[in-house]
Protein backbone atom coordinates (compact mmCIF):
# COMPACT_ATOMS: atom_id res chain seq x y z
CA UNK A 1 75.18 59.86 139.23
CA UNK A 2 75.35 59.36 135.40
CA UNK A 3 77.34 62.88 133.66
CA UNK A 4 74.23 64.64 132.07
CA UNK A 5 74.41 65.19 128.37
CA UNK A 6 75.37 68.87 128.58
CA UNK A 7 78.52 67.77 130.90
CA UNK A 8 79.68 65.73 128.33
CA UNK A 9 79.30 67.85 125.35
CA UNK A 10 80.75 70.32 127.39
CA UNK A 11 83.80 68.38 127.81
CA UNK A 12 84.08 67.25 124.14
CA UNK A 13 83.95 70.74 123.17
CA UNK A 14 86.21 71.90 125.61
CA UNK A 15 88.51 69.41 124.67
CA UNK A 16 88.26 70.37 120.23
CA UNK A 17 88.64 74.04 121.68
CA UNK A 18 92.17 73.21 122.87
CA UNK A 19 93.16 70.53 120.61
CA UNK A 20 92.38 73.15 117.48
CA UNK A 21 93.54 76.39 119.67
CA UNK A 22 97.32 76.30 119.34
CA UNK A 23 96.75 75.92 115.69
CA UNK A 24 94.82 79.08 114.84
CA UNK A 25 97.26 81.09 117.25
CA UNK A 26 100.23 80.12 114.91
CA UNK A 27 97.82 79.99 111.72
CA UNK A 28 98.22 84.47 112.81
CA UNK A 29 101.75 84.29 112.36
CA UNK A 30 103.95 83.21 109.20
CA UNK A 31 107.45 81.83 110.24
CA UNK A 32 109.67 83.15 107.49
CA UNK A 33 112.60 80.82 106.08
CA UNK A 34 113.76 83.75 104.27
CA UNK A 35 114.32 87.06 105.29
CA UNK A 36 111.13 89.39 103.34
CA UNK A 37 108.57 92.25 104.83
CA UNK A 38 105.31 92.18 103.19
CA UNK A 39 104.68 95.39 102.49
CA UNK A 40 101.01 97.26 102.22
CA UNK A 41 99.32 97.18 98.84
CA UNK A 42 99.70 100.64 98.41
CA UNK A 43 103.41 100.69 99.43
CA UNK A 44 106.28 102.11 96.49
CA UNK A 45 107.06 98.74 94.98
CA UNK A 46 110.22 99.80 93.45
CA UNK A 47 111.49 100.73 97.51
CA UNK A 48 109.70 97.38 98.52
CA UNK A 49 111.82 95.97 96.22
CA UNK A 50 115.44 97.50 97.28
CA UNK A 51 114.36 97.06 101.00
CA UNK A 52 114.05 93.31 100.30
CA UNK A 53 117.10 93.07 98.05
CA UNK A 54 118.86 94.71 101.09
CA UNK A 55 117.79 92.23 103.61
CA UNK A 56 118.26 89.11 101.52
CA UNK A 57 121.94 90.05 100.56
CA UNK A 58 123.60 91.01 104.05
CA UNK A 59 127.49 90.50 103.99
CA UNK A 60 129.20 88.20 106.53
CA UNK A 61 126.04 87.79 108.58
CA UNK A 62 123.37 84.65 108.82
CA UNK A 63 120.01 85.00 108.94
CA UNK A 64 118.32 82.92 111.60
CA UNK A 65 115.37 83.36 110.89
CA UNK A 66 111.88 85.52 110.95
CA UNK A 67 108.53 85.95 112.06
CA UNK A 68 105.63 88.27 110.67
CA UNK A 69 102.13 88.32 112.36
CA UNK A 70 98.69 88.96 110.94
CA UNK A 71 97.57 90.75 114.19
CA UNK A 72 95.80 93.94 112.60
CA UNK A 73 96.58 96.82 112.37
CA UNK A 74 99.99 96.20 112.87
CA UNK A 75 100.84 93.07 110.72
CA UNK A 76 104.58 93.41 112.14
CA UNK A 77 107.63 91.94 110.96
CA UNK A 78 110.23 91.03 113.06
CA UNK A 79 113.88 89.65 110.77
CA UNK A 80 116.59 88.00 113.41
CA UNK A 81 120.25 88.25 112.03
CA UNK A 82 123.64 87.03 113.94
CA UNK A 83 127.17 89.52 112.85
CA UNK A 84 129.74 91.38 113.90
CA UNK A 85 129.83 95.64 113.44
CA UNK A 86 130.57 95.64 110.03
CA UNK A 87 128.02 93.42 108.88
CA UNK A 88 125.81 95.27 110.43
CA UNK A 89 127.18 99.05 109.76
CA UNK A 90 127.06 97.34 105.73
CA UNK A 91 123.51 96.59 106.10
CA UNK A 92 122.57 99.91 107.60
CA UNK A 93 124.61 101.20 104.76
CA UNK A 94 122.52 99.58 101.97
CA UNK A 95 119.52 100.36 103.33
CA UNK A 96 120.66 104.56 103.92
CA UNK A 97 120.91 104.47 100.52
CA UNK A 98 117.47 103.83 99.68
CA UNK A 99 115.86 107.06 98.74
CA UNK A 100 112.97 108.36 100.96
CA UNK A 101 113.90 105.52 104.15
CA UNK A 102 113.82 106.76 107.47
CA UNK A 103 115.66 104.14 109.75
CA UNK A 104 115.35 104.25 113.70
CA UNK A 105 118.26 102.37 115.53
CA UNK A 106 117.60 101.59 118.61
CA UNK A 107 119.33 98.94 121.75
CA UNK A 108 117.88 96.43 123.60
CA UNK A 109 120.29 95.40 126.71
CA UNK A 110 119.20 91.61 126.23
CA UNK A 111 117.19 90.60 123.41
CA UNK A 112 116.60 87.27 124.53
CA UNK A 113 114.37 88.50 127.31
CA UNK A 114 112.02 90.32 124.67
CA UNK A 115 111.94 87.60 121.91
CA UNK A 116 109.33 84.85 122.87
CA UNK A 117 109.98 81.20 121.77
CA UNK A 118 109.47 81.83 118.25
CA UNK A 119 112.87 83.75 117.43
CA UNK A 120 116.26 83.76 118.21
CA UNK A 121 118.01 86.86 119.78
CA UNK A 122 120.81 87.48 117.34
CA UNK A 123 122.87 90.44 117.44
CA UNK A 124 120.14 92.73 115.78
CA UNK A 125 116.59 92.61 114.91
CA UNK A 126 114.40 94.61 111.87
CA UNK A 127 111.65 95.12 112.50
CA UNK A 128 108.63 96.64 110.41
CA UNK A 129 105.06 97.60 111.20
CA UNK A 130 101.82 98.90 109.06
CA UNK A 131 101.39 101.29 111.05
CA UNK A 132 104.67 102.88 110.86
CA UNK A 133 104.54 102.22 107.36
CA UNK A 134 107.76 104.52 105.68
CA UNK A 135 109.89 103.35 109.10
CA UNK A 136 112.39 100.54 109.46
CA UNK A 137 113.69 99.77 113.01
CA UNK A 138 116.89 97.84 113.78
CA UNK A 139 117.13 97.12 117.06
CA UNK A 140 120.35 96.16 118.11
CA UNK A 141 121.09 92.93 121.31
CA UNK A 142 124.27 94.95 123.22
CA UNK A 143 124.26 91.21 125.09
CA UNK A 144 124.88 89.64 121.61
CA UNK A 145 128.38 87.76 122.13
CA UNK A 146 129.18 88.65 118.14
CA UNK A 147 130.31 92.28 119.78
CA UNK A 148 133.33 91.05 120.84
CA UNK A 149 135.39 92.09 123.90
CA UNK A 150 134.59 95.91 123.87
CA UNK A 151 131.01 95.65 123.04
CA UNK A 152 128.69 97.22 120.63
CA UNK A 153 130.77 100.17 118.61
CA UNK A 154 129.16 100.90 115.63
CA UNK A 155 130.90 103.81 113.16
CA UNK A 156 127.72 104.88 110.97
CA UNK A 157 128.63 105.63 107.36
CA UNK A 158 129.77 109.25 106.36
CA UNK A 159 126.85 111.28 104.69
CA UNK A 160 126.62 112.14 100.85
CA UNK A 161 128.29 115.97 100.58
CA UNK A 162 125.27 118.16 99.36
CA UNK A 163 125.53 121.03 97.38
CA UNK A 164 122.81 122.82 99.48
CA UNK A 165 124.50 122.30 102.97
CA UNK A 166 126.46 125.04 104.76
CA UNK A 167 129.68 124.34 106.29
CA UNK A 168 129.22 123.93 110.35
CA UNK A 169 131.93 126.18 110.29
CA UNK A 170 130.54 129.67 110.44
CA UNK A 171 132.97 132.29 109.31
C-alpha cells in the first residue's frame, strides 16, 4: 500500500516544522556579548544610562555572558558575572548610588540548577523584568566557588548620613 498524498505532505511538513522550530525558539531570545538591559521606551534614559554604565564597568569581575528574552510581558534580562565579595559589594555600590533604584538581593543555594543551557552560573546574576520595571534583582550563587573558604559574606556599603534622620538612639 502506496503512502497517500496527505501522509506524505504530512511528513514533509512535519519534518520543515522541526527543522525551522529550534530557530524561532532562539530567534525569542537575544544572547548578549555584552552586558546591557533594554529598557522600556518610556523608561528615564538618563538612569538607563547609569544602570548600563554600572554593569559594563564592574571591578575585578568577568562577565560571562547574558541572555534577554522577548517573551511578553516580561521581556527579562538575565546578566551572568563570576567575582569575589568585593567585586560584587563594588557593583552593588555603584548601582545604590543611582538615584530613585530600588535593588532586591536575593540567594540562590545553586545557580546552576536554575540556569538552563543558555547561561553560566557565576557567582551572581542581574536580572531585570518589564514588569518590575523601577526593580533590579541580583541574585547571588552561595555554591559559587569565587566565595572562598567561608562562603558568601557580603558587608553592604554604609548609608549617606541625612540631615532628616533621627539618631536610633532615643534620649
Amino acid at each position: 500500500m502506496k503512502p497517500s498524498f496527505l501522509s506524505r505532505f504530512g511528513l514533509v511538513l512535519i519534518t520543515g516544522v522541526l527543522t525551522w522550530a529550534p530557530s524561532l525558539a532562539t530567534a525569542l531570545s537575544l544572547l548578549l556579548s555584552d552586558p546591557e538591559i533594554r529598557f522600556p521606551e518610556n523608561y528615564d534614559a538618563d538612569r538607563a544610562a547609569k544602570i548600563n554604565v554600572a554593569l559594563r564597568n564592574p571591578q575585578d569581575c568577568k562577565y560571562l555572558g547574558g541572555l534577554t528574552s522577548h517573551w511578553e510581558p516580561e521581556w527579562a534580562t538575565r546578566l551572568v558575572y563570576e567575582g569575589d565579595e568585593a567585586a560584587l559589594e563594588h557593583l552593588l555600590t555603584e548601582l545604590h548610588r543611582i538615584d530613585g533604584l530600588p535593588i532586591r538581593l536575593t540567594a540562590s543555594p545553586d545557580l546552576s540548577n536554575e540556569t538552563g543551557s543558555a547561561l553560566q552560573a557565576g557567582s551572581w546574576w542581574v536580572t531585570y523584568s518589564h514588569t518590575a520595571p523601577d526593580t533590579l534583582t541580583v541574585r547571588v550563587n552561595l555554591a559559587a566557588t569565587s566565595w572562598g573558604e567561608d562562603g558568601f559574606q557580603l558587608q553592604l556599603p554604609k548609608p549617606e548620613p541625612s540631615e532628616e534622620a533621627a539618631s536610633p538612639i532615643q534620649k
